[in-house]
C-alpha atoms as a PDB file:
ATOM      1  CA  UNK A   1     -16.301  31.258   1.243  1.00  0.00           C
ATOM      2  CA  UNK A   2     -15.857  27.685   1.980  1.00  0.00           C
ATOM      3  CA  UNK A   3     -19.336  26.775   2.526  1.00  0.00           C
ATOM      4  CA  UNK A   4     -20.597  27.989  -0.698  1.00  0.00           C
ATOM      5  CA  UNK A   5     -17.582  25.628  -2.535  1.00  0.00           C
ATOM      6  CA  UNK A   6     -18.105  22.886  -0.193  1.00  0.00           C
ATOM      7  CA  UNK A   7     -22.207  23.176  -0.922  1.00  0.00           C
ATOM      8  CA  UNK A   8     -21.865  23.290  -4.961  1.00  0.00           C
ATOM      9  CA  UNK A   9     -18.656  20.631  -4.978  1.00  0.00           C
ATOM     10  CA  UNK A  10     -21.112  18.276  -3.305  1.00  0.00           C
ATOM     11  CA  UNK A  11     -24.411  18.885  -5.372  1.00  0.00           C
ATOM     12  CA  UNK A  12     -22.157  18.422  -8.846  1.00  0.00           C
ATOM     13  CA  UNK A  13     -20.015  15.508  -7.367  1.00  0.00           C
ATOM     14  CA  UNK A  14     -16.792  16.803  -8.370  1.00  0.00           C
ATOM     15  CA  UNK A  15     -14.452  15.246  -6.463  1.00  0.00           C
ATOM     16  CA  UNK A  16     -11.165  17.391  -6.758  1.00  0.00           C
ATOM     17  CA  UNK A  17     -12.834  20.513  -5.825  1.00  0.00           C
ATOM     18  CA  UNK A  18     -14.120  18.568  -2.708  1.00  0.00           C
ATOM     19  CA  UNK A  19     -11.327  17.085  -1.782  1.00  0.00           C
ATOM     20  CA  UNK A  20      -9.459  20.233  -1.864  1.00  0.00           C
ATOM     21  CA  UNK A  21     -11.696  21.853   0.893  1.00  0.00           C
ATOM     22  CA  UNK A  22     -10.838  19.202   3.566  1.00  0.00           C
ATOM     23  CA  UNK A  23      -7.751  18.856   5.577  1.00  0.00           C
ATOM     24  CA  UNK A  24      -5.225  15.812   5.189  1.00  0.00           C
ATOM     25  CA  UNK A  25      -7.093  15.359   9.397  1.00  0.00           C
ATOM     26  CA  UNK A  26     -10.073  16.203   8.331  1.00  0.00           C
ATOM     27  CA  UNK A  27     -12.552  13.704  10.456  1.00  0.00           C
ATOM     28  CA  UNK A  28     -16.521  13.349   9.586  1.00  0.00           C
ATOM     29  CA  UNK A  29     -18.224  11.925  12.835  1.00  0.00           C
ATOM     30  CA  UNK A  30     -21.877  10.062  12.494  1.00  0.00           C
ATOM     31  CA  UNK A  31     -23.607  11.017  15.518  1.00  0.00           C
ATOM     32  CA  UNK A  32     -25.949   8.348  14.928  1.00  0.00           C
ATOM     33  CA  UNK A  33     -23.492   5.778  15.164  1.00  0.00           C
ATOM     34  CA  UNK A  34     -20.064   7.269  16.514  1.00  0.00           C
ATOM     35  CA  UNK A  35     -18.417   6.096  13.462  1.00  0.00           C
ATOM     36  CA  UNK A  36     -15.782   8.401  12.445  1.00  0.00           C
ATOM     37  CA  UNK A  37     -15.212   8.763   8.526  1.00  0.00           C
ATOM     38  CA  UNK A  38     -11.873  10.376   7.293  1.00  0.00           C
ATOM     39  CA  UNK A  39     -10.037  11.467   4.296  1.00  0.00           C
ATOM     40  CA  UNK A  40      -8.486   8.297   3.533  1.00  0.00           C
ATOM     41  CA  UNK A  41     -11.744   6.180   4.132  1.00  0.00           C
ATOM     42  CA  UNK A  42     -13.178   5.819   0.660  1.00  0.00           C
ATOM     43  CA  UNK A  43     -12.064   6.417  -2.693  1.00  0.00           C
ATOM     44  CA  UNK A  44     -13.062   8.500  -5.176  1.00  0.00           C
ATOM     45  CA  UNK A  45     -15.462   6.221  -7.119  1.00  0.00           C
ATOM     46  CA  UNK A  46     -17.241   5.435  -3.555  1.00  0.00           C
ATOM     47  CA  UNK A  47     -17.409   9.365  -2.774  1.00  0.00           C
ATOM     48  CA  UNK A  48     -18.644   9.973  -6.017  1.00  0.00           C
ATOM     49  CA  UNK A  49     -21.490   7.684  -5.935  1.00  0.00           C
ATOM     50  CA  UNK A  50     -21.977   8.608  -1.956  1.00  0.00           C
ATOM     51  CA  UNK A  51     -22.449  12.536  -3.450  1.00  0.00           C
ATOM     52  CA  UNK A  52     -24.993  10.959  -5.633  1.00  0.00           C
ATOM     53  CA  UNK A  53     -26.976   8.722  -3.760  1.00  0.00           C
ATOM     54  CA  UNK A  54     -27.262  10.534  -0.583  1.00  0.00           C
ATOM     55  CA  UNK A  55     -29.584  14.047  -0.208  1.00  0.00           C
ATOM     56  CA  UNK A  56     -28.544  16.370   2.606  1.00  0.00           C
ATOM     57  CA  UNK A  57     -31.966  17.597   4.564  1.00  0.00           C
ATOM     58  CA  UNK A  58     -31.571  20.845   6.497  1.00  0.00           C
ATOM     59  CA  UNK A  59     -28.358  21.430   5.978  1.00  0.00           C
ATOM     60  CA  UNK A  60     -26.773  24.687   7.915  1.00  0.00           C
ATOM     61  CA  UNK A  61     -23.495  26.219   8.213  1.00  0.00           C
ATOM     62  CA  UNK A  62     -22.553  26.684  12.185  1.00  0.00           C
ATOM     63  CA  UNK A  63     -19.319  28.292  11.663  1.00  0.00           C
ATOM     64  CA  UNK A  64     -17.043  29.222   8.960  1.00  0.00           C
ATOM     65  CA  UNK A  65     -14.325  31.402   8.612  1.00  0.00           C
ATOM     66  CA  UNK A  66     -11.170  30.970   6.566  1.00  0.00           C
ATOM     67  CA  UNK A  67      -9.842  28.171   8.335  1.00  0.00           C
ATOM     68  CA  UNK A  68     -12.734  25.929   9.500  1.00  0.00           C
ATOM     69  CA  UNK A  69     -16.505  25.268   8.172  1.00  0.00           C
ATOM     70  CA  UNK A  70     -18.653  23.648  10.787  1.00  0.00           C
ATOM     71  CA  UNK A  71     -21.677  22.475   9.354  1.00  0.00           C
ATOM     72  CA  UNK A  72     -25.165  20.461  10.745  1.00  0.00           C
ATOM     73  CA  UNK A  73     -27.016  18.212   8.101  1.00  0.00           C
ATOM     74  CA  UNK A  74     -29.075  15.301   8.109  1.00  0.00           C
ATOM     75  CA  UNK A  75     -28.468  12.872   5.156  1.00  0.00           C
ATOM     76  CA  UNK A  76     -30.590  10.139   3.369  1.00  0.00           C
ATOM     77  CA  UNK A  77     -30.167   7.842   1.030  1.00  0.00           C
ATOM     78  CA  UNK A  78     -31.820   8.549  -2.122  1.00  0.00           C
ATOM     79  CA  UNK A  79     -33.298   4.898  -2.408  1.00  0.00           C
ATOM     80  CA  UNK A  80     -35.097   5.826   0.698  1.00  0.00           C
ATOM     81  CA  UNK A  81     -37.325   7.378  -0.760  1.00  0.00           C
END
């Protein structure tokens, strides 16, 4: 299902395959800030080095069918630590 794709697209930082998951509205919304990150936001070469830089902690699917994957995750940057 998605979350599997969305899970390994992330871990090998292949952006096509990523990309191709989301939704031209697809939004990404920081809870710690209420920043709201979408598609258009960053370009590949920043996502790519984002994927690589940052570690998801505890990361759970919520929902997924074969529309929509809801998902809860707590991200660091890998310099942190």
């Amino acid at each position: 299902m998605i979350y599997e794709k969305w899970l390994k697209a992330w871990n090998e930082a292949d952006i096509a395959t990523y990309k191709s998951l989301h939704h031209e509205d697809w939004e990404f919304k920081f809870h710690s800030s209420g920043n709201i990150m979408r598609s258009g936001d960053m370009s590949d070469e920043q996502m790519k080095g984002m994927m690589k830089s940052h570690k998801n902690e505890n990361l759970r699917c919520i929902y997924e069918n074969d529309d929509i994957l809801i998902c809860l995750l707590y991200t660091s940057d890998a310099a942190d630590e």
